[in-house]
PDB file of N, CA and C in Angstrom:
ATOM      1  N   UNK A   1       8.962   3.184 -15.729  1.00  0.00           N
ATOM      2  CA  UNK A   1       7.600   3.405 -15.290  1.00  0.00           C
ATOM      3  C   UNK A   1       7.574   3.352 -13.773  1.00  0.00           C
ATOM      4  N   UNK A   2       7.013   3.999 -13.378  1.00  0.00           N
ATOM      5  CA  UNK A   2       6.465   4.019 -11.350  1.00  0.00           C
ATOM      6  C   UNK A   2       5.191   4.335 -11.509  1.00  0.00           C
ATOM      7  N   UNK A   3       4.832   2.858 -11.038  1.00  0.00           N
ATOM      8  CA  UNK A   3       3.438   3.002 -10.529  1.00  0.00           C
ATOM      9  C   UNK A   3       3.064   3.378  -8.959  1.00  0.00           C
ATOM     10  N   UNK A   4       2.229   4.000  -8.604  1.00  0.00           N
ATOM     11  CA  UNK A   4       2.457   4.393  -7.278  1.00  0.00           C
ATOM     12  C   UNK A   4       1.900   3.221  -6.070  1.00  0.00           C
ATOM     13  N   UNK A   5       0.979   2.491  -6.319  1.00  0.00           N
ATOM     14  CA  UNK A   5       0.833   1.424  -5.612  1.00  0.00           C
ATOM     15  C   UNK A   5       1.257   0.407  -6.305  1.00  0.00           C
ATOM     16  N   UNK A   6       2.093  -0.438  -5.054  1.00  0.00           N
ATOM     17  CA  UNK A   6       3.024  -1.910  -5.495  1.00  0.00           C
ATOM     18  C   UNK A   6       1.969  -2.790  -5.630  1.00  0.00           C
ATOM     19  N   UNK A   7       0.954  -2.903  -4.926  1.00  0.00           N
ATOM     20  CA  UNK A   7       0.433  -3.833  -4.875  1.00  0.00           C
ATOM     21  C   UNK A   7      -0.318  -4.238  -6.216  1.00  0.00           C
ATOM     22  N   UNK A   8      -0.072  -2.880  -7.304  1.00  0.00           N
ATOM     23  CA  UNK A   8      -0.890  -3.175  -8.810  1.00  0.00           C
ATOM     24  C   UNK A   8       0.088  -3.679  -9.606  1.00  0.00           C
ATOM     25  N   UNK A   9       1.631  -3.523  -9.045  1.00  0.00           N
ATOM     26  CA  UNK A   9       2.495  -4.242  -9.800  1.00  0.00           C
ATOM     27  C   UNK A   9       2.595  -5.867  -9.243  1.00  0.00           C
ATOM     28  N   UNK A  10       2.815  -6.203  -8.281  1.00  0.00           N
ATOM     29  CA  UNK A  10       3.176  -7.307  -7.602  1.00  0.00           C
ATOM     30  C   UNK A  10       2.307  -8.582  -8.222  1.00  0.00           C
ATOM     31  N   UNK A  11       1.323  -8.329  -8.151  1.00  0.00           N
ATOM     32  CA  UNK A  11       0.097  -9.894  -8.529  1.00  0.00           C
ATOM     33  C   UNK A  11       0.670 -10.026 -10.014  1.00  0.00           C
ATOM     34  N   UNK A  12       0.781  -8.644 -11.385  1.00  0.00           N
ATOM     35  CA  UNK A  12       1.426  -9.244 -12.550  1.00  0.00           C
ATOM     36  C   UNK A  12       2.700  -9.654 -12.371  1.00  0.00           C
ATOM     37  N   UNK A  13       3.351  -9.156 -11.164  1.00  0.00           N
ATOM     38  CA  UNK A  13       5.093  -9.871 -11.565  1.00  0.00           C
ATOM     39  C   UNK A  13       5.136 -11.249 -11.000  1.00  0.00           C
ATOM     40  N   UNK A  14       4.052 -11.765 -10.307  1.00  0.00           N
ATOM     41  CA  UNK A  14       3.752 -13.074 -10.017  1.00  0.00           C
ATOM     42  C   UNK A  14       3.755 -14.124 -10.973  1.00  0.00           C
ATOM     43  N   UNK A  15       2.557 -13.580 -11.933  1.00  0.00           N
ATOM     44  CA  UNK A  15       1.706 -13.986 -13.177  1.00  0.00           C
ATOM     45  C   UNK A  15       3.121 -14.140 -14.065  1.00  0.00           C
ATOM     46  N   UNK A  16       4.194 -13.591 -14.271  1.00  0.00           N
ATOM     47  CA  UNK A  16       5.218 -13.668 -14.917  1.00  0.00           C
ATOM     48  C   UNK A  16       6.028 -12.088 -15.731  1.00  0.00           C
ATOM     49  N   UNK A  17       5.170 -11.142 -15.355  1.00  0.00           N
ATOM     50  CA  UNK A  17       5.070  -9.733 -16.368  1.00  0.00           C
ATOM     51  C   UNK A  17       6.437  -9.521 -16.035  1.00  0.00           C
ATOM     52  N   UNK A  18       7.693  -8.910 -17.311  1.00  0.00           N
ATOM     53  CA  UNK A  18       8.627  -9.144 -17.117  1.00  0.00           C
ATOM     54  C   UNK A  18       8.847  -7.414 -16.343  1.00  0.00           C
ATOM     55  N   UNK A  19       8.518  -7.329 -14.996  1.00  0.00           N
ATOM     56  CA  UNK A  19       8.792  -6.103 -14.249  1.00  0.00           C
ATOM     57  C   UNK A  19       9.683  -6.175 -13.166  1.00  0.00           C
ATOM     58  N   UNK A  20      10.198  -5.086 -12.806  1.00  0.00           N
ATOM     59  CA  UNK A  20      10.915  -4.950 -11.248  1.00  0.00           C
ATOM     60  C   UNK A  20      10.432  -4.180 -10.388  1.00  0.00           C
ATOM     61  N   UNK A  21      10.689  -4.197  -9.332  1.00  0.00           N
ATOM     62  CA  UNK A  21      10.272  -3.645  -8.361  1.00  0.00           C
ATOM     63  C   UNK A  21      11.641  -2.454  -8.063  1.00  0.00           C
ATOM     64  N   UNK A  22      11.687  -1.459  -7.775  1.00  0.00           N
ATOM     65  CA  UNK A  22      12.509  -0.854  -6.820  1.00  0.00           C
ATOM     66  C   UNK A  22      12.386  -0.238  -6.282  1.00  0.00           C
ATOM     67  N   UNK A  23      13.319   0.727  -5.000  1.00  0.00           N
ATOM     68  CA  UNK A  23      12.946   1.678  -4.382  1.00  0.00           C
ATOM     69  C   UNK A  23      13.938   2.367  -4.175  1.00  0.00           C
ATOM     70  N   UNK A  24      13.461   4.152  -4.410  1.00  0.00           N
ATOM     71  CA  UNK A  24      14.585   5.281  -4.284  1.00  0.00           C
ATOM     72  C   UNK A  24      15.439   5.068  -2.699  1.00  0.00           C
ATOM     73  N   UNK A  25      16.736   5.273  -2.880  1.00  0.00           N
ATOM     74  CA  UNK A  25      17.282   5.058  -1.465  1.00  0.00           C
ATOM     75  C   UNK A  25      17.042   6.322  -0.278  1.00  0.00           C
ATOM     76  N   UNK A  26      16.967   7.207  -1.135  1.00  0.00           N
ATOM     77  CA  UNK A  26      16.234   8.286   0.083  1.00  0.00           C
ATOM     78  C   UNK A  26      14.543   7.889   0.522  1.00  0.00           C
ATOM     79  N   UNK A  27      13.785   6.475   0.230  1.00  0.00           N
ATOM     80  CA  UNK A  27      12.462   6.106   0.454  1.00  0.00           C
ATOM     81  C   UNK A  27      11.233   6.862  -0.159  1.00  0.00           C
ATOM     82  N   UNK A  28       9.876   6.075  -0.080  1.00  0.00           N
ATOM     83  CA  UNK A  28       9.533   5.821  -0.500  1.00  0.00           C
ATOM     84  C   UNK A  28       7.982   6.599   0.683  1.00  0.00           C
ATOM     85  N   UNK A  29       7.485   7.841  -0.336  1.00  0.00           N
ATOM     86  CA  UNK A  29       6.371   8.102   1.048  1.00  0.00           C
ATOM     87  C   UNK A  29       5.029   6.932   0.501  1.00  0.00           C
ATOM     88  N   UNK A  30       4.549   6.428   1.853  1.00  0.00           N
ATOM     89  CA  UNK A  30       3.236   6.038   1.777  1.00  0.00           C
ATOM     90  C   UNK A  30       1.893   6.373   2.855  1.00  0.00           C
ATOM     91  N   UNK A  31       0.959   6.255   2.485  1.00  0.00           N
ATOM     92  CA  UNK A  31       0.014   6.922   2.696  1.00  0.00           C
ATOM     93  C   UNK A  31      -1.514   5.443   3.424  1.00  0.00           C
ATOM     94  N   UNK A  32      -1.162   5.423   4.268  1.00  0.00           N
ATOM     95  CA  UNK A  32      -2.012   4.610   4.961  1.00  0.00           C
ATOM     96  C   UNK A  32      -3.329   4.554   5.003  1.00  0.00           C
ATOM     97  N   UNK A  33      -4.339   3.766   4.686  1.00  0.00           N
ATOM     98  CA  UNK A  33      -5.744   3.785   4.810  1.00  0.00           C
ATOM     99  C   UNK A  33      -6.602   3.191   6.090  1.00  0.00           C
ATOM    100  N   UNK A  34      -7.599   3.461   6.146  1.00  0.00           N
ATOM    101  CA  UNK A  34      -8.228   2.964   7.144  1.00  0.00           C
ATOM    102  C   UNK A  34      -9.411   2.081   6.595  1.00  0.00           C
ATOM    103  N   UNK A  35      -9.465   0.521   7.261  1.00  0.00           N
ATOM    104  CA  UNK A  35     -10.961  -0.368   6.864  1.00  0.00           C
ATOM    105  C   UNK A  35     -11.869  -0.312   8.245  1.00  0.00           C
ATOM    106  N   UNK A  36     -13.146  -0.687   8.082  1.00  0.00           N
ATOM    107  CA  UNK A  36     -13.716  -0.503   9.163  1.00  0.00           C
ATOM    108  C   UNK A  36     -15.461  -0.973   8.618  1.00  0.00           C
ATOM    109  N   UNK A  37     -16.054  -0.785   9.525  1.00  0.00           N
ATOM    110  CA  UNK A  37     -17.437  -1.035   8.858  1.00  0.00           C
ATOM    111  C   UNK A  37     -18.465   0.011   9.248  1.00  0.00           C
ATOM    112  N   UNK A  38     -19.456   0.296   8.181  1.00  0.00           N
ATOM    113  CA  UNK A  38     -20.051   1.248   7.945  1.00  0.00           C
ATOM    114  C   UNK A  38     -21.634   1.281   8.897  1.00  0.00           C
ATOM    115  N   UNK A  39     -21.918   2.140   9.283  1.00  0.00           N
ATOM    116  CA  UNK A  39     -22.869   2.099  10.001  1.00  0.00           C
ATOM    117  C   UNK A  39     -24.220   1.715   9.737  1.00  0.00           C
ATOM    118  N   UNK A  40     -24.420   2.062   7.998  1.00  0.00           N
ATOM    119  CA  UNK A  40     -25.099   1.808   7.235  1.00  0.00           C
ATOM    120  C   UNK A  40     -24.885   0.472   6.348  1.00  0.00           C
ATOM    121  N   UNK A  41     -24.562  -0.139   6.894  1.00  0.00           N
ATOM    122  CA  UNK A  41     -23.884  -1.361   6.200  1.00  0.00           C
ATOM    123  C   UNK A  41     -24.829  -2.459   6.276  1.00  0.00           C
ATOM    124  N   UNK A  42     -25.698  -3.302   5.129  1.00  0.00           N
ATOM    125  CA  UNK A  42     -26.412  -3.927   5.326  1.00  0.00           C
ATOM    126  C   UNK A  42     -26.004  -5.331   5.813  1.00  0.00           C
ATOM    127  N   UNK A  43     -25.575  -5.714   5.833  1.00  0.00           N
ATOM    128  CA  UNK A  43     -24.423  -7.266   6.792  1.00  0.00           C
ATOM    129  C   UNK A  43     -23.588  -6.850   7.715  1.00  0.00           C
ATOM    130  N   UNK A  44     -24.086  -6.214   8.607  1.00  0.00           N
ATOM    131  CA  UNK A  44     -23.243  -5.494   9.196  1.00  0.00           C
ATOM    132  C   UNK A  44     -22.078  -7.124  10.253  1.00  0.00           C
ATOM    133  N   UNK A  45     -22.379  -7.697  10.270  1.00  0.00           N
ATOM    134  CA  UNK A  45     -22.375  -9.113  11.161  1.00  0.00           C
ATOM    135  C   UNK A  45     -21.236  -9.720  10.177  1.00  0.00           C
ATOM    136  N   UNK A  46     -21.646  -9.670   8.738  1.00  0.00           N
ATOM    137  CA  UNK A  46     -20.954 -10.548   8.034  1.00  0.00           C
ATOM    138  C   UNK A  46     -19.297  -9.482   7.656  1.00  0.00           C
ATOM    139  N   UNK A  47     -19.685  -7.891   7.763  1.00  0.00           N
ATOM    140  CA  UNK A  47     -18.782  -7.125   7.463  1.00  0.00           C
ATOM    141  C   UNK A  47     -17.584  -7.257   8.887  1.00  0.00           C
ATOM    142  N   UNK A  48     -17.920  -7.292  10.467  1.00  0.00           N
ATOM    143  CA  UNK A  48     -17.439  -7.599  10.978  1.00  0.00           C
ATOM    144  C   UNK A  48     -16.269  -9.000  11.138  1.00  0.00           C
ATOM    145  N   UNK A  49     -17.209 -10.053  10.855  1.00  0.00           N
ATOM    146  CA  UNK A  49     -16.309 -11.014  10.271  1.00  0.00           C
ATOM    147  C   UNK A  49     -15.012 -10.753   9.308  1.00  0.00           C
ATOM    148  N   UNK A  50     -15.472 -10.236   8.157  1.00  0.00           N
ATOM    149  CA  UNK A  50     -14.444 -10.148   7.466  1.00  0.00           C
ATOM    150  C   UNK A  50     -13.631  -8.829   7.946  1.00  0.00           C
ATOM    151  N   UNK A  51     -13.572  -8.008   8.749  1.00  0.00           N
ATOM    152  CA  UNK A  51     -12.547  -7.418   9.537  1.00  0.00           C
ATOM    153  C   UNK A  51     -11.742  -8.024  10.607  1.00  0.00           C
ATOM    154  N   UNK A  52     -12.512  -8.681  11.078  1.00  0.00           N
ATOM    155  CA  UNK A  52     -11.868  -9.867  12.030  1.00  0.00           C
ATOM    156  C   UNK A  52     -10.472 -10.655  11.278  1.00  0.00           C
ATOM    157  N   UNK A  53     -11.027 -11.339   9.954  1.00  0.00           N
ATOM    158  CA  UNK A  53     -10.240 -12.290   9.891  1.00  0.00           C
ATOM    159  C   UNK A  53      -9.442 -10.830   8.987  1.00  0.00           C
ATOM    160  N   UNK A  54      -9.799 -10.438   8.465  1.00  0.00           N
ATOM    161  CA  UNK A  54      -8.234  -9.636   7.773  1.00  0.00           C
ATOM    162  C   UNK A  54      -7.471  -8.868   8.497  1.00  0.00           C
ATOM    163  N   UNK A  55      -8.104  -8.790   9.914  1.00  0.00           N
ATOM    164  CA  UNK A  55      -6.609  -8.024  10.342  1.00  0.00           C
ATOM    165  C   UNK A  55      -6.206  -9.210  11.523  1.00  0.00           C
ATOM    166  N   UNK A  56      -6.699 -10.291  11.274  1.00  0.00           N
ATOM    167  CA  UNK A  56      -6.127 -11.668  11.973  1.00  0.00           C
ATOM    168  C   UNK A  56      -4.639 -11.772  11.049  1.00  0.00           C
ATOM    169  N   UNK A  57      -3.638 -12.524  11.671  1.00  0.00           N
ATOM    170  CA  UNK A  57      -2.463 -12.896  11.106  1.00  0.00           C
ATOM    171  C   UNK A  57      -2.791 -13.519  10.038  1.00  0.00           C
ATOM    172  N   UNK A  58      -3.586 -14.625   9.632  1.00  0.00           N
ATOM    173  CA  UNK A  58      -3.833 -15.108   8.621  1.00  0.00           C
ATOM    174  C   UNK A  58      -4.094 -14.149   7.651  1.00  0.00           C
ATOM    175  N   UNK A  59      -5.360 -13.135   7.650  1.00  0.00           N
ATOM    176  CA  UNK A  59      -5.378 -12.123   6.965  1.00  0.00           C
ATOM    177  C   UNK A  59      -4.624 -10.979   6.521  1.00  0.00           C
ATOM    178  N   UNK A  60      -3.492 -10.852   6.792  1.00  0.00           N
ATOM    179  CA  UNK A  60      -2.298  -9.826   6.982  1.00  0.00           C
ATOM    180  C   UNK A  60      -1.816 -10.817   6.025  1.00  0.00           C
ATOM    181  N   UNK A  61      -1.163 -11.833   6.858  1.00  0.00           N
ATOM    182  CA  UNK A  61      -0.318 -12.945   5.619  1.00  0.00           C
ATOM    183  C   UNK A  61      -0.920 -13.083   3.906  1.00  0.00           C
ATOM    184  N   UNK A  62      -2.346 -13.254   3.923  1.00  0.00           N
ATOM    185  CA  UNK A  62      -2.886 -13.427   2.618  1.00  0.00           C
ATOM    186  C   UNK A  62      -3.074 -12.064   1.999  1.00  0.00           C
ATOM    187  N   UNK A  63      -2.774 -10.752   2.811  1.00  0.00           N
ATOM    188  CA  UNK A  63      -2.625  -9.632   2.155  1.00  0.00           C
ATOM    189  C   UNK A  63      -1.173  -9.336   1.540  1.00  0.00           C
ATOM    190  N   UNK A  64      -0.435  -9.383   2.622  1.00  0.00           N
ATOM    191  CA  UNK A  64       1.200  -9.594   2.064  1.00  0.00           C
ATOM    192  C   UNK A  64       1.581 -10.290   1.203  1.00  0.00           C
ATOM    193  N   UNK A  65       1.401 -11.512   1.408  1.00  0.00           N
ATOM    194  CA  UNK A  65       1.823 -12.492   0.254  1.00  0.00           C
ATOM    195  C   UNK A  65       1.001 -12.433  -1.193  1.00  0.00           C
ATOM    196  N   UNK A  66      -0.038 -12.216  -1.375  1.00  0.00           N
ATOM    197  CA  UNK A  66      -0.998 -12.628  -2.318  1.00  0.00           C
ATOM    198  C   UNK A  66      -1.103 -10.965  -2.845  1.00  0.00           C
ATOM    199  N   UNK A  67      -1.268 -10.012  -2.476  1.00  0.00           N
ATOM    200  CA  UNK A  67      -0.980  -8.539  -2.859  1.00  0.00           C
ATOM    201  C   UNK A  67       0.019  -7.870  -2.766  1.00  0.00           C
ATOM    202  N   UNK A  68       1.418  -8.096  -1.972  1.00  0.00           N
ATOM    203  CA  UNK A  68       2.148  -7.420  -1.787  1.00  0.00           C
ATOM    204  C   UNK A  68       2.162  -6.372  -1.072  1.00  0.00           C
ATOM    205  N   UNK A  69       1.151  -5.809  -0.315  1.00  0.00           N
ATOM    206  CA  UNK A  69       0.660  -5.427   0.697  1.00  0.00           C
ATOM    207  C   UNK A  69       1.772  -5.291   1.805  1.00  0.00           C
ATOM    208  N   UNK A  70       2.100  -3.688   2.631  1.00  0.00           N
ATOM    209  CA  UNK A  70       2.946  -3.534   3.633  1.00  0.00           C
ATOM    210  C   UNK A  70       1.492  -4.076   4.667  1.00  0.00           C
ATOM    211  N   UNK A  71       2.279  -3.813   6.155  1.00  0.00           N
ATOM    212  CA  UNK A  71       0.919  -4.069   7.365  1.00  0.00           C
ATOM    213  C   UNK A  71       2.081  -3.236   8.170  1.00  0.00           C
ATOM    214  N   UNK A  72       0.574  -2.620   9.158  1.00  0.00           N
ATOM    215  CA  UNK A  72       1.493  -1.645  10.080  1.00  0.00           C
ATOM    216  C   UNK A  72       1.281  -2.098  11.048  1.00  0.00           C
ATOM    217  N   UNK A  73       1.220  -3.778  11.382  1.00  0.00           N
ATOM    218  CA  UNK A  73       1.544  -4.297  12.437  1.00  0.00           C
ATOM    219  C   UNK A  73       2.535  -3.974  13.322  1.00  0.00           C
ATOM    220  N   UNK A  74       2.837  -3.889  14.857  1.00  0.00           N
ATOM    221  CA  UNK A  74       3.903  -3.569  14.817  1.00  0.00           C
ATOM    222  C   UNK A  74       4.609  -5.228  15.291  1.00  0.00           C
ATOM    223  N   UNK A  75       3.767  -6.216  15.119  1.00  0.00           N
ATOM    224  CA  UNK A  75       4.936  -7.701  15.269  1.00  0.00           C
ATOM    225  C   UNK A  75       4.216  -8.301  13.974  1.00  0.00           C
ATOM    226  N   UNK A  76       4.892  -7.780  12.969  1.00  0.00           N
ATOM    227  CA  UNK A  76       3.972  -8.620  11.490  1.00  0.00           C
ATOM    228  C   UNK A  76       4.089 -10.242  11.680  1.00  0.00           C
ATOM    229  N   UNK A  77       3.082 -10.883  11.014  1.00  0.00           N
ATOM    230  CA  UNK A  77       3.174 -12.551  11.071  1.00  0.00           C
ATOM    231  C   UNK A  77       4.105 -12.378   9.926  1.00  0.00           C
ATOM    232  N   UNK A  78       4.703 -11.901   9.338  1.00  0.00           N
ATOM    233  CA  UNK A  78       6.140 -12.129   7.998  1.00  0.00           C
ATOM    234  C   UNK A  78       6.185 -11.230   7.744  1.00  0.00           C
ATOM    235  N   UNK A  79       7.393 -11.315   6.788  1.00  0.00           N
ATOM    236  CA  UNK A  79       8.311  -9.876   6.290  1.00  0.00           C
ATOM    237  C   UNK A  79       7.606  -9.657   5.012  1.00  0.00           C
ATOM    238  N   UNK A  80       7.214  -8.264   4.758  1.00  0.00           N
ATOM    239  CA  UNK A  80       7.029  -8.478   3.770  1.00  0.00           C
ATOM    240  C   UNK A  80       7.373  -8.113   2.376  1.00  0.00           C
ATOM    241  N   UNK A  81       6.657  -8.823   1.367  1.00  0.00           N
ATOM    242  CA  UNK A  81       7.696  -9.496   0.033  1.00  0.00           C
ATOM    243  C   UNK A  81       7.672  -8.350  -1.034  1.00  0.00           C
ATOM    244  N   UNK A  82       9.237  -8.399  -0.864  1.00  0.00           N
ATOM    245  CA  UNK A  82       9.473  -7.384  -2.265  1.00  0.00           C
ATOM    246  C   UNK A  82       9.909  -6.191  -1.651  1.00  0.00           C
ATOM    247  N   UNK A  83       9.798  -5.948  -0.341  1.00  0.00           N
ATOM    248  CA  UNK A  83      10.273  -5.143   0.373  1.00  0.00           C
ATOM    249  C   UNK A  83      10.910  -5.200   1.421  1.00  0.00           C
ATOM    250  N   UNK A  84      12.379  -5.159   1.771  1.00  0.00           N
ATOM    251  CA  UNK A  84      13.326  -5.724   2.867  1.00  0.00           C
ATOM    252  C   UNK A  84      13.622  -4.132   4.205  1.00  0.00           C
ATOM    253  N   UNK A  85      12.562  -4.140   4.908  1.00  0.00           N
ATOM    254  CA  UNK A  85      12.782  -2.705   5.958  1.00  0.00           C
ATOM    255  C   UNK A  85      14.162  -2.601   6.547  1.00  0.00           C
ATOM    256  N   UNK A  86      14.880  -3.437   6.644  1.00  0.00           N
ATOM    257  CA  UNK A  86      16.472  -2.996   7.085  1.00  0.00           C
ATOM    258  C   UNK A  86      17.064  -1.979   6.056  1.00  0.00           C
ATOM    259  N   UNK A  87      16.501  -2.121   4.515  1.00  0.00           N
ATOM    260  CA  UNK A  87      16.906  -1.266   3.396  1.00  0.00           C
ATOM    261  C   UNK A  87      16.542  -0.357   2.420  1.00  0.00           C
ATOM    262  N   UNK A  88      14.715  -0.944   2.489  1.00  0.00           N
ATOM    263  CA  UNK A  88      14.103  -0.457   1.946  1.00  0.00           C
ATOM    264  C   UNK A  88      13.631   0.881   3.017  1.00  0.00           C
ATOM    265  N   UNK A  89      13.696   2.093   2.663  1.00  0.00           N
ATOM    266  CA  UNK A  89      12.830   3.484   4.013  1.00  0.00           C
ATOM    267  C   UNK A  89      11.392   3.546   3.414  1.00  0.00           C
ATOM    268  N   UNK A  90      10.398   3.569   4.195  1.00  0.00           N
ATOM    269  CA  UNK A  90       9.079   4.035   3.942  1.00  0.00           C
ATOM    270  C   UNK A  90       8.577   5.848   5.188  1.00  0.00           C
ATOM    271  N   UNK A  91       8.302   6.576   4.068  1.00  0.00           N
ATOM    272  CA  UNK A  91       8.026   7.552   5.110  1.00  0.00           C
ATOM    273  C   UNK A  91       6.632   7.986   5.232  1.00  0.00           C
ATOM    274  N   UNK A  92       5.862   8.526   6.114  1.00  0.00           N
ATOM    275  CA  UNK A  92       4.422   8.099   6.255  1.00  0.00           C
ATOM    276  C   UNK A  92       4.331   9.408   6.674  1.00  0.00           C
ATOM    277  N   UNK A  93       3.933  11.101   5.007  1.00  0.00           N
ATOM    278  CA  UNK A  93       3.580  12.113   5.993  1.00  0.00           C
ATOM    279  C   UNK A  93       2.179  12.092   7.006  1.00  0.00           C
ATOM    280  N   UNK A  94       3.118  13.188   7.326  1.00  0.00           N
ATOM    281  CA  UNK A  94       1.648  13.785   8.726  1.00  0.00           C
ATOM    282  C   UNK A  94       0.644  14.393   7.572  1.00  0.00           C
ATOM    283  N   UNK A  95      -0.385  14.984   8.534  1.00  0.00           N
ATOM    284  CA  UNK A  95      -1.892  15.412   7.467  1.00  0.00           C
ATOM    285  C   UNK A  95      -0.984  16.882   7.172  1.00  0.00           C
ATOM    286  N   UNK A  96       0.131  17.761   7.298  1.00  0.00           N
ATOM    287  CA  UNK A  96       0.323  18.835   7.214  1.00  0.00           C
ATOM    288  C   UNK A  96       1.280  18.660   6.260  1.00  0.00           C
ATOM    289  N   UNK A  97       1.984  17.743   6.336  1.00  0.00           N
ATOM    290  CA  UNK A  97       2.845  17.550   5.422  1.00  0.00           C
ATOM    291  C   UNK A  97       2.131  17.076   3.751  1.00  0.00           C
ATOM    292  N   UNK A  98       1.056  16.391   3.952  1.00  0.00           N
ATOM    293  CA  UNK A  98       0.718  15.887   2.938  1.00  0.00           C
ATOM    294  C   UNK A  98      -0.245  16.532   2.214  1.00  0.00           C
ATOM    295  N   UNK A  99      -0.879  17.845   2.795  1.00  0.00           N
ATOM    296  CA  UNK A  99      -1.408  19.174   2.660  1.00  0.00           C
ATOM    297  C   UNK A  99      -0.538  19.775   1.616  1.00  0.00           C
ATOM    298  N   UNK A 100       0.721  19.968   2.394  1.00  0.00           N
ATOM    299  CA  UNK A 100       1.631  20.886   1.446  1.00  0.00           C
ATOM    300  C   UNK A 100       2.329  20.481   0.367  1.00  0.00           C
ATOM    301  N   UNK A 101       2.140  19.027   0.457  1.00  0.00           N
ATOM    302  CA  UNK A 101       3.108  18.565  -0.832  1.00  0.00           C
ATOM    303  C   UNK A 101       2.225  17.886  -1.713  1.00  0.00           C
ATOM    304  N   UNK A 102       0.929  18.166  -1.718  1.00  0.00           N
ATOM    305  CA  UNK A 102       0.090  17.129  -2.184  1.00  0.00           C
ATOM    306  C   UNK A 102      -0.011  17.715  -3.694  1.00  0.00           C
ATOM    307  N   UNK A 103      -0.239  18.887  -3.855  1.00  0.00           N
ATOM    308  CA  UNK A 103      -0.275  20.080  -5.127  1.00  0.00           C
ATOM    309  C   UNK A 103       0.925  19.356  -6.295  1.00  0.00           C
ATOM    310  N   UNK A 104       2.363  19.699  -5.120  1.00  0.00           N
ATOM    311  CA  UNK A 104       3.347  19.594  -6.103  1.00  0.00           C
ATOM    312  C   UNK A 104       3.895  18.286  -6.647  1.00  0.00           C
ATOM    313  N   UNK A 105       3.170  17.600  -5.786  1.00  0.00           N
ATOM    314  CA  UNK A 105       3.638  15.765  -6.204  1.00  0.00           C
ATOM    315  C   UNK A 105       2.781  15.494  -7.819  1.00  0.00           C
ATOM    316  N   UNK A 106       1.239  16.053  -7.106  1.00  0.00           N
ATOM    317  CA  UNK A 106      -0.033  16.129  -8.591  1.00  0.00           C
ATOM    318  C   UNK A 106       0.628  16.162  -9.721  1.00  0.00           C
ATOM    319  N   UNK A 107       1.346  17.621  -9.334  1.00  0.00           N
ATOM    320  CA  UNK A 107       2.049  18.521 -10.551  1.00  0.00           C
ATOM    321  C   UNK A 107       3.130  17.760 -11.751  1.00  0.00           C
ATOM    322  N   UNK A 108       3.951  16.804 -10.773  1.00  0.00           N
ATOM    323  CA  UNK A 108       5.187  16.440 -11.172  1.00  0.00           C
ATOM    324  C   UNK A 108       4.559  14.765 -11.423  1.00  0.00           C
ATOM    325  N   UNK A 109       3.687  14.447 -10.808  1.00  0.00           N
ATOM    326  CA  UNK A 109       3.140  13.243 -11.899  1.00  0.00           C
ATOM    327  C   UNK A 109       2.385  13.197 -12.772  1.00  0.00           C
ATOM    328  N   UNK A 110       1.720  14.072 -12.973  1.00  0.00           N
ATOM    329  CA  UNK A 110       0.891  14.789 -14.432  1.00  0.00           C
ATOM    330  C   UNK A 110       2.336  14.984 -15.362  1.00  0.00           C
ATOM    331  N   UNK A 111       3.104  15.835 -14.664  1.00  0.00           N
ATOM    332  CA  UNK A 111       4.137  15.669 -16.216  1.00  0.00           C
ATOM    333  C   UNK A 111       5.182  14.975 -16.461  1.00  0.00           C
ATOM    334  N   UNK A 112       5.071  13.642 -15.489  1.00  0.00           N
ATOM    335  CA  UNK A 112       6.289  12.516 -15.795  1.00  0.00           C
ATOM    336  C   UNK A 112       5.530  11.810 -16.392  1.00  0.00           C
ATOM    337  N   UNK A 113       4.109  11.775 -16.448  1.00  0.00           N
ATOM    338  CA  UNK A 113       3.035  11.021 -17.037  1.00  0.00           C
ATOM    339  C   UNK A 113       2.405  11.258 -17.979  1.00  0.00           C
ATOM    340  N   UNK A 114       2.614  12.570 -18.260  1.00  0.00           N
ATOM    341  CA  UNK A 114       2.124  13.162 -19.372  1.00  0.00           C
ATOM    342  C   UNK A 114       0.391  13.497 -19.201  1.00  0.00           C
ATOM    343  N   UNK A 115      -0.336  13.829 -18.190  1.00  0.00           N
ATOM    344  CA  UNK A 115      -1.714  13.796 -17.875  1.00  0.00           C
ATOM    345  C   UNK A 115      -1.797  15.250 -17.864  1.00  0.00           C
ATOM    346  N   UNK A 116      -3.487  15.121 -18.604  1.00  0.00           N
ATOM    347  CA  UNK A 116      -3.766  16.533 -18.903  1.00  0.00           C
ATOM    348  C   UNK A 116      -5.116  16.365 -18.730  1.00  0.00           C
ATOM    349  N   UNK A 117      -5.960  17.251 -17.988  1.00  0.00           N
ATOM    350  CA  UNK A 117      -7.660  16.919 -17.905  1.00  0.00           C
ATOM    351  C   UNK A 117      -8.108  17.270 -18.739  1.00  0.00           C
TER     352      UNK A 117
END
């Protein structure tokens, strides 16, 4: 099985779920998100806060450790778990790259998965 985000495997292999983790040696593309707060955001004060502290070291750490969570820190407060970057490759397409391959990735996990709309 490959699930595509670790972080939905990691919290059950905590819990005890008898899973592994691995990664192809030619790597592993990932796809970065952005948090932020909304303009329309009714706490807007309290939403700030909690951007504060999660991209504080503490918050990085309790993302890493507790989700398994990469950070694109570039001086992370720890390494993070389940994934060793001296061995593990992560590749991060561009918007053109991920344009063009986005179709055929669909394609080929619909039928390693067996998904049909």
């Amino acid at each position: 099985m490959a699930p595509l985000i670790f972080n939905i495997v990691y919290p059950k292999q905590k819990d005890g779920a008898p899973i592994e983790a691995t990664y192809p040696t030619d790597g592993i593309p990932i796809i970065p998100y952005g948090s932020g707060v909304l303009a329309s955001a009714k706490h807007p004060n309290a939403a700030r806060l909690w951007m504060d502290w999660n991209l504080s070291d503490d918050g990085q750490i309790s993302s890493m450790r507790d989700q398994g969570n990469l950070t694109s820190l570039k001086n992370p407060p720890m390494q993070p778990i389940m994934f060793d970057p001296k061995v593990d490759r992560t590749w991060t397409p561009d918007f053109a790259q991920f344009q063009s391959l986005h179709d055929q990735w669909l394609e080929e996990w619909s039928k390693v998965y067996g998904y049909r709309q």
